[in-house]
C-alpha atoms as a PDB file:
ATOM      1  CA  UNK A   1       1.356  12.592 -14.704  1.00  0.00           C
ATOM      2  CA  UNK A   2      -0.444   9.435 -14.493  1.00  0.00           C
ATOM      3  CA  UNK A   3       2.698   7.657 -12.764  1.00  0.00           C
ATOM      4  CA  UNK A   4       2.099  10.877 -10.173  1.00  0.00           C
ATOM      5  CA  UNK A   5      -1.513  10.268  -9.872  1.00  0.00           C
ATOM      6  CA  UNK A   6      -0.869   6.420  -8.833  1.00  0.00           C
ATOM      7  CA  UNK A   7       1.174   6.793  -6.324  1.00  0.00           C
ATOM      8  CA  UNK A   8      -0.996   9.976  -5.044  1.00  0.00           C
ATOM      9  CA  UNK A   9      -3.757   6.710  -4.609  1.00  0.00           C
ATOM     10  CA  UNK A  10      -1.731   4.557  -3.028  1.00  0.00           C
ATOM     11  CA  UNK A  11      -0.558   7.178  -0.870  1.00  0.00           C
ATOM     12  CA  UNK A  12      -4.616   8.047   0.432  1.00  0.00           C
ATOM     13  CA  UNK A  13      -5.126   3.994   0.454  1.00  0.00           C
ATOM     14  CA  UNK A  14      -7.576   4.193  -2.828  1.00  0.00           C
ATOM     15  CA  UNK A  15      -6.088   0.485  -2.981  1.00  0.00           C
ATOM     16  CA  UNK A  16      -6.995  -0.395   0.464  1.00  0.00           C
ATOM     17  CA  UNK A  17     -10.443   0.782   0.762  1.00  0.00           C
ATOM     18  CA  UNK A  18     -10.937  -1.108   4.281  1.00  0.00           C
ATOM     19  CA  UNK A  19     -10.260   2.708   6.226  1.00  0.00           C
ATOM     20  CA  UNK A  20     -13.003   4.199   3.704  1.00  0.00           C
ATOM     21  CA  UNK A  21     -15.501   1.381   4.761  1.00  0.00           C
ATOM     22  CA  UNK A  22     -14.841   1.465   8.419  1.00  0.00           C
ATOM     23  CA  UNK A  23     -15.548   5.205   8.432  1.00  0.00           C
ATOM     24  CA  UNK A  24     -18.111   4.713   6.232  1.00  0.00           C
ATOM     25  CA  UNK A  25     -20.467   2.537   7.918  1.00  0.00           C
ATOM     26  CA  UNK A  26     -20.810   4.702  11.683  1.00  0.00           C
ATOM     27  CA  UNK A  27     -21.448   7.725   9.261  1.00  0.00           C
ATOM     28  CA  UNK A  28     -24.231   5.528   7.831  1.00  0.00           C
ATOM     29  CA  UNK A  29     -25.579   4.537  11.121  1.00  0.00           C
ATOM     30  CA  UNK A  30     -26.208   8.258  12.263  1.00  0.00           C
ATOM     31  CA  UNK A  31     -27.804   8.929   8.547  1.00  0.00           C
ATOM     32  CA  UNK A  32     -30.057   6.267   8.657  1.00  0.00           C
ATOM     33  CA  UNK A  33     -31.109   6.807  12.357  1.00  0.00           C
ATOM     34  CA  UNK A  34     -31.556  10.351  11.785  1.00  0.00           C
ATOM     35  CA  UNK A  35     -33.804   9.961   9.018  1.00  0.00           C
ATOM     36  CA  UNK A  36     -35.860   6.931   9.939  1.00  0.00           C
ATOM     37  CA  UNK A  37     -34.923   5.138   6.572  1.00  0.00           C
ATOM     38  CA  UNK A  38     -33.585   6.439   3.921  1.00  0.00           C
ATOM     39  CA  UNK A  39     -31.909   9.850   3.845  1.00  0.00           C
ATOM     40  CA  UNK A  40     -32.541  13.075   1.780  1.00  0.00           C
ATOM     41  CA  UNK A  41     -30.016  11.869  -1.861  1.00  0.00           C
ATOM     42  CA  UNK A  42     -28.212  15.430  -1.111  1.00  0.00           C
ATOM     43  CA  UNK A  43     -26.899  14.579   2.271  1.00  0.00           C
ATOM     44  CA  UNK A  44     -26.514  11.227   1.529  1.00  0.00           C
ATOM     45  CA  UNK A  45     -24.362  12.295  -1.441  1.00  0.00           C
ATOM     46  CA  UNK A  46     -22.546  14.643   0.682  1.00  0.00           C
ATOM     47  CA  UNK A  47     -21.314  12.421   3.466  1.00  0.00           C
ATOM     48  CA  UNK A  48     -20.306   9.332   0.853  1.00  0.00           C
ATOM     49  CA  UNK A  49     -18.262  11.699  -0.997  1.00  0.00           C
ATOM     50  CA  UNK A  50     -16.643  13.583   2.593  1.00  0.00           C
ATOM     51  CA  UNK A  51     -16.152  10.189   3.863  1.00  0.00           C
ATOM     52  CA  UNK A  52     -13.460   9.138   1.045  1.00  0.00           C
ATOM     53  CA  UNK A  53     -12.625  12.604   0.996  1.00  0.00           C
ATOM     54  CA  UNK A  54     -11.582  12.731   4.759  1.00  0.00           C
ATOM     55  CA  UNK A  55     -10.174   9.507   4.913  1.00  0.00           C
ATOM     56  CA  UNK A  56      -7.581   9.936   2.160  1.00  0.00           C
ATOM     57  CA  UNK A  57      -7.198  12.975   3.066  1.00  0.00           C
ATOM     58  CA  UNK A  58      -6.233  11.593   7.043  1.00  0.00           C
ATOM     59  CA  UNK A  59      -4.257   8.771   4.988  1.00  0.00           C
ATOM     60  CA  UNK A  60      -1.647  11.540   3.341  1.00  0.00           C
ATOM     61  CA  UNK A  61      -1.504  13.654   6.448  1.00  0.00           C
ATOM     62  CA  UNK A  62      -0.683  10.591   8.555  1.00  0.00           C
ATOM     63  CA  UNK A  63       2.161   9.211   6.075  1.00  0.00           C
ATOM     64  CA  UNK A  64       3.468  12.953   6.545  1.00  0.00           C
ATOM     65  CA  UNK A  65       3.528  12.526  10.602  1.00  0.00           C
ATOM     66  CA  UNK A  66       4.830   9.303  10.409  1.00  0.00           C
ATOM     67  CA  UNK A  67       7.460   8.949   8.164  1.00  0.00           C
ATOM     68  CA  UNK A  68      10.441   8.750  10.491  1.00  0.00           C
ATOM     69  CA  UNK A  69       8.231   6.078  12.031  1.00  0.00           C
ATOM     70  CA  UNK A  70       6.994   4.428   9.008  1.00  0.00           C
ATOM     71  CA  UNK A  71      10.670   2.950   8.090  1.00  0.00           C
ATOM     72  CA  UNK A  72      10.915   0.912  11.210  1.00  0.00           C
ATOM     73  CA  UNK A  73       7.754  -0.997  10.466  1.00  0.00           C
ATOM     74  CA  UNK A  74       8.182  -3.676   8.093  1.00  0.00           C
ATOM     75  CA  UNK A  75       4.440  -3.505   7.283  1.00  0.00           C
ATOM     76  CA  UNK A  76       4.737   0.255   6.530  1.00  0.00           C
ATOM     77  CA  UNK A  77       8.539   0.578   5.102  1.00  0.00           C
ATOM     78  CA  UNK A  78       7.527   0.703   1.430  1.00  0.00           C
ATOM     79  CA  UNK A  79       4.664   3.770   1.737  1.00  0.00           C
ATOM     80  CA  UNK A  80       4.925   6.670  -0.701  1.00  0.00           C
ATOM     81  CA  UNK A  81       6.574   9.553   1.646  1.00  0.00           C
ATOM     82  CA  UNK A  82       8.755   7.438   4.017  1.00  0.00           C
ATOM     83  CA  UNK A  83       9.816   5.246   0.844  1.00  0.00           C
ATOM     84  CA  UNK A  84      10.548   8.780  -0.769  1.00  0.00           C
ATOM     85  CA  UNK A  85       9.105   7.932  -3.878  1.00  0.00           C
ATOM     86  CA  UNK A  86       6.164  11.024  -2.737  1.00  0.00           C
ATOM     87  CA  UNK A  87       7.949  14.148  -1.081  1.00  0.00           C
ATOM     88  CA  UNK A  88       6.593  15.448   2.397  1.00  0.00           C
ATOM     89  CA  UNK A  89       5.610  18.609   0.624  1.00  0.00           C
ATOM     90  CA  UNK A  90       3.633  16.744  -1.649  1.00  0.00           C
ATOM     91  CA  UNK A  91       1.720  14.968   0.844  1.00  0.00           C
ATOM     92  CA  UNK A  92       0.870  17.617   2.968  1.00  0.00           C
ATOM     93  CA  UNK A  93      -0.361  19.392  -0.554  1.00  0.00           C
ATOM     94  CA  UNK A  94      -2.420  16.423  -1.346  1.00  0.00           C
ATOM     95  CA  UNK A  95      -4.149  16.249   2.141  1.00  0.00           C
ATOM     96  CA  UNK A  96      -4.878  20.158   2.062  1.00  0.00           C
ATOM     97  CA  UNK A  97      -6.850  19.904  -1.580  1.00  0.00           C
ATOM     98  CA  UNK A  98      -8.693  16.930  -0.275  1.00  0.00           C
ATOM     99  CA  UNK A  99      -9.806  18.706   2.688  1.00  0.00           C
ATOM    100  CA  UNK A 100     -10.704  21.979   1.086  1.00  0.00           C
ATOM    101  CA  UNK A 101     -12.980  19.993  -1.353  1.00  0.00           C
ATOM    102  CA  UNK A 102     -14.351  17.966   1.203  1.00  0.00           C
ATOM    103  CA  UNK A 103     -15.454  21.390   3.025  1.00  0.00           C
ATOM    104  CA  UNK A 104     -16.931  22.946  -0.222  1.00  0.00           C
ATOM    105  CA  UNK A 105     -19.282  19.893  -0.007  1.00  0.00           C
ATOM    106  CA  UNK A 106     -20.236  20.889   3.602  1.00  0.00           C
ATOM    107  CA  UNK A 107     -21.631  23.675   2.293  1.00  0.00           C
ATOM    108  CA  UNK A 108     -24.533  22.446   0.550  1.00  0.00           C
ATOM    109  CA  UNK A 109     -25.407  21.512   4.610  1.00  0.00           C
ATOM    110  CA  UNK A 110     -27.013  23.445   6.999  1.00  0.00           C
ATOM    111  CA  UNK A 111     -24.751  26.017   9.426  1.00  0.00           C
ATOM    112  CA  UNK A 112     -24.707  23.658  12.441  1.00  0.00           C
ATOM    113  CA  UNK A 113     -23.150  21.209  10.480  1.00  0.00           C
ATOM    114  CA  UNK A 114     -20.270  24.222   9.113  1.00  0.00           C
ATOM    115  CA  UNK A 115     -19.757  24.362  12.808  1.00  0.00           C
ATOM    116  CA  UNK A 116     -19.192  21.007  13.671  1.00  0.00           C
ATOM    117  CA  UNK A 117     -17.090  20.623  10.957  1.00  0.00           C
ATOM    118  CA  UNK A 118     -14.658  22.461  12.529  1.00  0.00           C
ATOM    119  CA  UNK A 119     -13.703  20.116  15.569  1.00  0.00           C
ATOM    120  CA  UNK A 120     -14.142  17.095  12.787  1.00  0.00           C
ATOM    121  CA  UNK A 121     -11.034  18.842  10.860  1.00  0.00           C
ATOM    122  CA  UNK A 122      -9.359  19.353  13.945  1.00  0.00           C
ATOM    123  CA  UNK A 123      -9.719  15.567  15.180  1.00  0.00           C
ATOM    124  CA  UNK A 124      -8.538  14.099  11.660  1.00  0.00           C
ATOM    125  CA  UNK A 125      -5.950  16.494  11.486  1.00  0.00           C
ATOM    126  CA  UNK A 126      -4.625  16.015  14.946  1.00  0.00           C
ATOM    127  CA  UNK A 127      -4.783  12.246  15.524  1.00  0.00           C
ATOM    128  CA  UNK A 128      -1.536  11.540  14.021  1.00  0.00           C
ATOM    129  CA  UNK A 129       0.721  12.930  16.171  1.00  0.00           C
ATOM    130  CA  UNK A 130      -1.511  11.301  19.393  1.00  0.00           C
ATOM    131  CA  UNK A 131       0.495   8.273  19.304  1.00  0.00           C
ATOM    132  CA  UNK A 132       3.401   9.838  20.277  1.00  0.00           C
ATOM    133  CA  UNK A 133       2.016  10.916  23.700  1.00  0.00           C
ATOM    134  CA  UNK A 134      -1.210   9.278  24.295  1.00  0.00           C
ATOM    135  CA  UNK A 135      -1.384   5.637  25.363  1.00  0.00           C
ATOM    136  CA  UNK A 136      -4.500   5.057  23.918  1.00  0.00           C
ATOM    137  CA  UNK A 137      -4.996   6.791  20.374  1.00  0.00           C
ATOM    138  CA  UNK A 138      -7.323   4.011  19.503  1.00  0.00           C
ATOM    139  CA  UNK A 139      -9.960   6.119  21.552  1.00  0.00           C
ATOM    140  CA  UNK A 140      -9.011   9.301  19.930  1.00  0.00           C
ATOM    141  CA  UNK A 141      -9.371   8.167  16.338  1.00  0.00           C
ATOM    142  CA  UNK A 142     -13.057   6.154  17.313  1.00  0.00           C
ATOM    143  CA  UNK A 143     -14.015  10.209  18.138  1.00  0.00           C
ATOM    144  CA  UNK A 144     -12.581  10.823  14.719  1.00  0.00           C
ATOM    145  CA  UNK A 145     -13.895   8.238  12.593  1.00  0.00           C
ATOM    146  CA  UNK A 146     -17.470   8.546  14.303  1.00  0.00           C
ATOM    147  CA  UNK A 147     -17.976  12.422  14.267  1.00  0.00           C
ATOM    148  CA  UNK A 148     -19.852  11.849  11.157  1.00  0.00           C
ATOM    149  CA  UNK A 149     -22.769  10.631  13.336  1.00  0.00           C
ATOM    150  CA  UNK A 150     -23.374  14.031  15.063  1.00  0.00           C
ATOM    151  CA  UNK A 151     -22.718  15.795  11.741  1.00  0.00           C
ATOM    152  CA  UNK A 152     -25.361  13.473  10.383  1.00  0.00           C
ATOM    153  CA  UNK A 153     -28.125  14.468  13.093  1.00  0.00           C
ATOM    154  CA  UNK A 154     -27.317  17.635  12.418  1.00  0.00           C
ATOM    155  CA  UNK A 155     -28.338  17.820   8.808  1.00  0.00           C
ATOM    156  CA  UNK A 156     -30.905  15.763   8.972  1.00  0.00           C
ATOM    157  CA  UNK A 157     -32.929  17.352  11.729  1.00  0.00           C
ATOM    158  CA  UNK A 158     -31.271  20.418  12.695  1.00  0.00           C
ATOM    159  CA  UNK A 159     -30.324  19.586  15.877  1.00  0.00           C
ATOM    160  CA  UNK A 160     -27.588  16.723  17.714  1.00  0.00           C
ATOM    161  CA  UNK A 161     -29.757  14.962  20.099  1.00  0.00           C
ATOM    162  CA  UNK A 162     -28.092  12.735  22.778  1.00  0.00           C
ATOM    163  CA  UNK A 163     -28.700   9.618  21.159  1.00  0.00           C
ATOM    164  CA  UNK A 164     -26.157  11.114  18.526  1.00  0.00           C
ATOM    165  CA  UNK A 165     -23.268  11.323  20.925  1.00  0.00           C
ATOM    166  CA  UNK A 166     -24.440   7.357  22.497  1.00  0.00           C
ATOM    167  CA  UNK A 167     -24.280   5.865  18.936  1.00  0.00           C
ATOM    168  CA  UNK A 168     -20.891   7.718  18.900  1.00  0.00           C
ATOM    169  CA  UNK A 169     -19.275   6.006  21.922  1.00  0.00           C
ATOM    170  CA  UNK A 170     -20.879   3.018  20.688  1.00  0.00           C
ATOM    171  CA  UNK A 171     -18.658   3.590  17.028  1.00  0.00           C
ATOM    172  CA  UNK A 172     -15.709   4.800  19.807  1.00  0.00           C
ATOM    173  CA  UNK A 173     -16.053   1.314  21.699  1.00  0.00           C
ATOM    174  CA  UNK A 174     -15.833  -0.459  18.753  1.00  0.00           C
ATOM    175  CA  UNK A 175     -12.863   1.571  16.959  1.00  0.00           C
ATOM    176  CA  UNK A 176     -10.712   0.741  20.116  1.00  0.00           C
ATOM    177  CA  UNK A 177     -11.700  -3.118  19.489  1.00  0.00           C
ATOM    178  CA  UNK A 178     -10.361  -3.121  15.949  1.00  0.00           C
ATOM    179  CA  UNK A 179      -7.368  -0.919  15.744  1.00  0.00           C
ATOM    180  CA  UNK A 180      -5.990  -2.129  18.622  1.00  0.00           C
ATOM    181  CA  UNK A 181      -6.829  -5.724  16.564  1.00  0.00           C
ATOM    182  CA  UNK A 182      -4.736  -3.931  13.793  1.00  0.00           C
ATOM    183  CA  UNK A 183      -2.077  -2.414  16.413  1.00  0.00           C
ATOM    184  CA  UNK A 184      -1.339  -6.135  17.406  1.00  0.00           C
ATOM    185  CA  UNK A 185      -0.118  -6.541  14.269  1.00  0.00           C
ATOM    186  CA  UNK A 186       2.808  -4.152  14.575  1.00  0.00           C
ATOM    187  CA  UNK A 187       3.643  -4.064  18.111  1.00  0.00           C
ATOM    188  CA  UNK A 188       7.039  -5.373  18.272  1.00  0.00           C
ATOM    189  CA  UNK A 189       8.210  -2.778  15.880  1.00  0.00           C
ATOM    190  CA  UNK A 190       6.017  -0.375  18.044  1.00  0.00           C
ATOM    191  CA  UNK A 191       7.797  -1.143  21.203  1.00  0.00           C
ATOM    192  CA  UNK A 192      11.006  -0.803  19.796  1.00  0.00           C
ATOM    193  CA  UNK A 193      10.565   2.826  17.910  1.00  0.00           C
ATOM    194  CA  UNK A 194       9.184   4.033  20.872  1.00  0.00           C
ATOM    195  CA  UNK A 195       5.378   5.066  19.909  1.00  0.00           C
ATOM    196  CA  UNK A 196       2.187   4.800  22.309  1.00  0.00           C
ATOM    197  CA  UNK A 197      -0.751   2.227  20.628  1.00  0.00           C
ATOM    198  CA  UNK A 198      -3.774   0.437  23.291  1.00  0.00           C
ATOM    199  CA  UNK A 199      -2.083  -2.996  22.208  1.00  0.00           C
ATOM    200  CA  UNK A 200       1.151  -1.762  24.303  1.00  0.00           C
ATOM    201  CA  UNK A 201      -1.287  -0.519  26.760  1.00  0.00           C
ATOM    202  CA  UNK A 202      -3.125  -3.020  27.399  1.00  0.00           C
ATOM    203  CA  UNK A 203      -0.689  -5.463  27.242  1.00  0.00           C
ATOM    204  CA  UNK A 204      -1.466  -9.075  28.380  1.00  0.00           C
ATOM    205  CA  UNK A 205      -4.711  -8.093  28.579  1.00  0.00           C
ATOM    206  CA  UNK A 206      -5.176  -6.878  24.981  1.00  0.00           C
ATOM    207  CA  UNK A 207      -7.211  -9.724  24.202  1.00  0.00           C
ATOM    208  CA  UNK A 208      -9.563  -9.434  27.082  1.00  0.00           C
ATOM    209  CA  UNK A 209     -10.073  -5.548  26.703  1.00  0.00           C
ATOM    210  CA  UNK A 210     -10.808  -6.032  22.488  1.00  0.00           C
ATOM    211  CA  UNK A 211     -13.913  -8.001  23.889  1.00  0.00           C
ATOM    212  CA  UNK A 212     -14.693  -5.743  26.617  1.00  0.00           C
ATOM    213  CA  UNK A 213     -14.927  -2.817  23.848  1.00  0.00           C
ATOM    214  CA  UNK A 214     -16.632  -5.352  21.396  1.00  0.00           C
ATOM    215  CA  UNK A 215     -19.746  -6.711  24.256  1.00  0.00           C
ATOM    216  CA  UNK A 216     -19.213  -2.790  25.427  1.00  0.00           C
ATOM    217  CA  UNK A 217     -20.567  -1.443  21.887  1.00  0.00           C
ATOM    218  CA  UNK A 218     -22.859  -4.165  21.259  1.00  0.00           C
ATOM    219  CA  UNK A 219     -24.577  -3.551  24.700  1.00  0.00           C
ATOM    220  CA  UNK A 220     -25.088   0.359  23.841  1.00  0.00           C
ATOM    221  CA  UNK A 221     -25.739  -0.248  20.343  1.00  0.00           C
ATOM    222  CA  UNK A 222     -28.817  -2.414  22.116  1.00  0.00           C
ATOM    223  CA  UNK A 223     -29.999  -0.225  24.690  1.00  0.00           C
ATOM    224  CA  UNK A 224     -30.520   2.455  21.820  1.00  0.00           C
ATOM    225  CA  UNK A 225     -32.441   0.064  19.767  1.00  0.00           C
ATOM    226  CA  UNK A 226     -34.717  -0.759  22.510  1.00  0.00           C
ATOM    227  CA  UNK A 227     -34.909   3.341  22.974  1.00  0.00           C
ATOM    228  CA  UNK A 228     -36.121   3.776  19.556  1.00  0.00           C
ATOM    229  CA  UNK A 229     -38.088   1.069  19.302  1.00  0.00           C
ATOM    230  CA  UNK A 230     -36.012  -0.640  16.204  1.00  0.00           C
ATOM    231  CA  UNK A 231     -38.106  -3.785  14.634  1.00  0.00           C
ATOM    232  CA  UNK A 232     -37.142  -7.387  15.077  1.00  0.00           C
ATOM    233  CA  UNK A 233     -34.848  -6.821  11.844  1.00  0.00           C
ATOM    234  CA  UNK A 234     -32.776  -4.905  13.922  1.00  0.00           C
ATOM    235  CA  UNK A 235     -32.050  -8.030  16.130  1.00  0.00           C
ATOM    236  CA  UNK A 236     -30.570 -10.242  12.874  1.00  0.00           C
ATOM    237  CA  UNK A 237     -27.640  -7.674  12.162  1.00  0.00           C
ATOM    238  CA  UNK A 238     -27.198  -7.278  15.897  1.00  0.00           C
ATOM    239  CA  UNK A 239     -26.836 -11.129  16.690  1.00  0.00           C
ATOM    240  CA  UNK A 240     -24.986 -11.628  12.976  1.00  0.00           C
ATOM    241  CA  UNK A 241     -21.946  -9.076  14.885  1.00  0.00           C
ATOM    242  CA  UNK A 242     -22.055 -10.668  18.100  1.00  0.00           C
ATOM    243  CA  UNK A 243     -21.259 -13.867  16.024  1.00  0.00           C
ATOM    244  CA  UNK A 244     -18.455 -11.718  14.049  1.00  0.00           C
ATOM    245  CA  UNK A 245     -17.394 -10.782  17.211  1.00  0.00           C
ATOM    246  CA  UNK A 246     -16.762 -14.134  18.883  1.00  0.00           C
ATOM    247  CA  UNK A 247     -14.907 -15.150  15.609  1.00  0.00           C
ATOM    248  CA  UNK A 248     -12.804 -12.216  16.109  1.00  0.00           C
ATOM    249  CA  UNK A 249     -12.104 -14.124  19.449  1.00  0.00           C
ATOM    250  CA  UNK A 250     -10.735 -16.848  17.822  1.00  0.00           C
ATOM    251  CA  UNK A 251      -8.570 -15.494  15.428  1.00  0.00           C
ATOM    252  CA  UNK A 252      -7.022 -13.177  18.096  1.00  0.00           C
ATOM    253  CA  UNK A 253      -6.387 -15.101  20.783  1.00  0.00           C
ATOM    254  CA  UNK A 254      -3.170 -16.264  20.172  1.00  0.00           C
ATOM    255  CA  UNK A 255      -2.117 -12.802  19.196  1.00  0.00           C
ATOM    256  CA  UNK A 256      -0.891 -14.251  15.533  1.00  0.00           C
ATOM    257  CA  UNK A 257      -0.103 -10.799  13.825  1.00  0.00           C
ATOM    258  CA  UNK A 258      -1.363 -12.843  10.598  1.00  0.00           C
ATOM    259  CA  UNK A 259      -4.835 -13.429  12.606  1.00  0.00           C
ATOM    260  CA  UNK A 260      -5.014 -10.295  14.435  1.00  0.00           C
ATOM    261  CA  UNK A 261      -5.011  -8.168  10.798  1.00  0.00           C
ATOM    262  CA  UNK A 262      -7.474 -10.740   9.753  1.00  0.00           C
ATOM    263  CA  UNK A 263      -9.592  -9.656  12.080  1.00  0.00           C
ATOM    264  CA  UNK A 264      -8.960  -6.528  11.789  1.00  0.00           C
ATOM    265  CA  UNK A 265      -9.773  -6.501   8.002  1.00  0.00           C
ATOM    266  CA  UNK A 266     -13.201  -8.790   8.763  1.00  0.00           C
ATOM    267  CA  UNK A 267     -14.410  -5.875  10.631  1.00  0.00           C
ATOM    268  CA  UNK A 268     -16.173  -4.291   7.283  1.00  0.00           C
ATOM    269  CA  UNK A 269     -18.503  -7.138   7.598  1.00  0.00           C
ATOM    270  CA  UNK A 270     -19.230  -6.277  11.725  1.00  0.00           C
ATOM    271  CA  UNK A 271     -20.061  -2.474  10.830  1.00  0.00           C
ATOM    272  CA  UNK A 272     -22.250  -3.875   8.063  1.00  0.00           C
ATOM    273  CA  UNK A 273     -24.019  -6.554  10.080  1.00  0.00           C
ATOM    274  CA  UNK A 274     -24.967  -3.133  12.314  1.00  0.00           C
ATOM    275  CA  UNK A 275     -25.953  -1.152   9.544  1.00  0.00           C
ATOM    276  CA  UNK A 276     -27.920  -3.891   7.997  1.00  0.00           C
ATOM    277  CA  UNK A 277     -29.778  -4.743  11.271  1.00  0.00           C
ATOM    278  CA  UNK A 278     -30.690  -1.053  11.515  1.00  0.00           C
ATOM    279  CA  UNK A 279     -32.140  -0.754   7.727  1.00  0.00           C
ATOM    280  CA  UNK A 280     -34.274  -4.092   8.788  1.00  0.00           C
ATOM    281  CA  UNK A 281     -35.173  -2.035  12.064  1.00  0.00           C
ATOM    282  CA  UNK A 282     -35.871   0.676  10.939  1.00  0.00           C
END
């Protein structure tokens, strides 16, 4: 049993918390802005706990989608289902408990957010099987990993206001910047099993759109600060991620697939910057 229950965590990424944080930290954004400072301990509890719930739950269901793929990828060859050491059966059973827990919690919420809890299932269950279609999934999983920020208006004041859906293009913006840091990483295997990511998109121009989407989400992230009226606090997290952000610069430009996941991994520490400046602001 606990041999099952080990690789059941490495198979949601319990050992590589770095998905949990990045979906963590929008989710915290639209809490904190909701509220005006600290949230009510309930919802706060609430979206912690969905947050790891949903992502290792999105971690099992996406090992299930890709596991023809995952063998091809050097990076990826050695995960749970496509390394048959967890059965595709299994994984699918481990992403459906997850889930159903994860909605029990929504129901300590108000109704609005039951509802938009729906399309949130639908996004994380979906996104998966985007990449074998869509030449920019990167977009579709920054509306997945930021839904949290409408769902957090929602709780908090009853209502999704249209700053919600602006701090969740911001969140979008900056998703594309980092996975596609993270898709540089694997995009010679990519190319060659076929599969759509914004790093074969984009393609000599990766570099140059990753900073477009970075100055893109630090520009709106701005514009709502000076909407709400955020303090000077605000500022010090804001400049401390443009600084992230032009480090990210360096590491990437020579599209190093060592560097590029480097940067992809340092962006815990750009979400935080945000989050911090907005705690100061606020």
């Amino acid at each position: 049993m606990m041999q099952r229950l080990r690789l059941y965590a490495e198979l949601v990424r319990l050992n590589r918390p770095i998905g949990i944080l990045l979906l963590l930290w929008p989710t915290l954004w639209g809490l904190w802005m909701a509220a005006g400072g600290l949230p009510n301990t309930t919802v706060l509890f609430v979206f912690v706990a969905g947050t790891v719930l949903m992502r290792s739950a999105g971690c099992a269901i996406n090992d299930y989608a890709d596991r023809d793929f995952d063998r091809h990828v050097r990076r990826t060859a050695q995960r749970p289902v496509t390394s048959g050491r967890v059965s595709s059966r299994e994984a699918v059973m481990v992403a459906m408990v997850l889930a159903v827990v994860a909605g029990l919690l929504v129901l300590l919420l108000n109704p609005l957010v039951w509802l938009l809890a729906v399309p949130a299932a639908f996004l994380a269950g979906s996104y998966p099987f985007m990449k074998r279609f869509f030449a920019l999934p990167q977009a579709y999983l920054g509306l997945c990993f930021g839904f949290g920020i409408p769902m957090a208006y929602a709780s908090v004041r009853g209502e999704v206001p249209g700053i919600a859906w602006a701090l969740l293009l911001a969140n979008a913006l900056w998703t594309v910047a980092y996975d596609t840091e993270y898709a540089m990483v694997d995009r010679e295997d990519d190319l060659k099993i076929g599969i759509q990511t914004s790093a074969i998109t984009f393609g000599r121009l990766d570099v140059a759109m990753v900073m477009l989407c970075y100055a893109g989400s630090l520009g709106l992230l701005a514009v709502l600060a000076l909407m709400e009226r955020l303090g000077p606090g605000f500022w010090l997290g804001w400049a401390a991620a443009a600084g992230i952000t032009v480090y990210h610069w360096r590491l990437i430009r020579e599209r190093d697939p060592q560097q590029c996941f480097k940067a992809f991994l340092h962006n815990n520490w750009w979400g935080a910057a945000v989050f911090g400046g907005m705690v100061l602001g606020l």
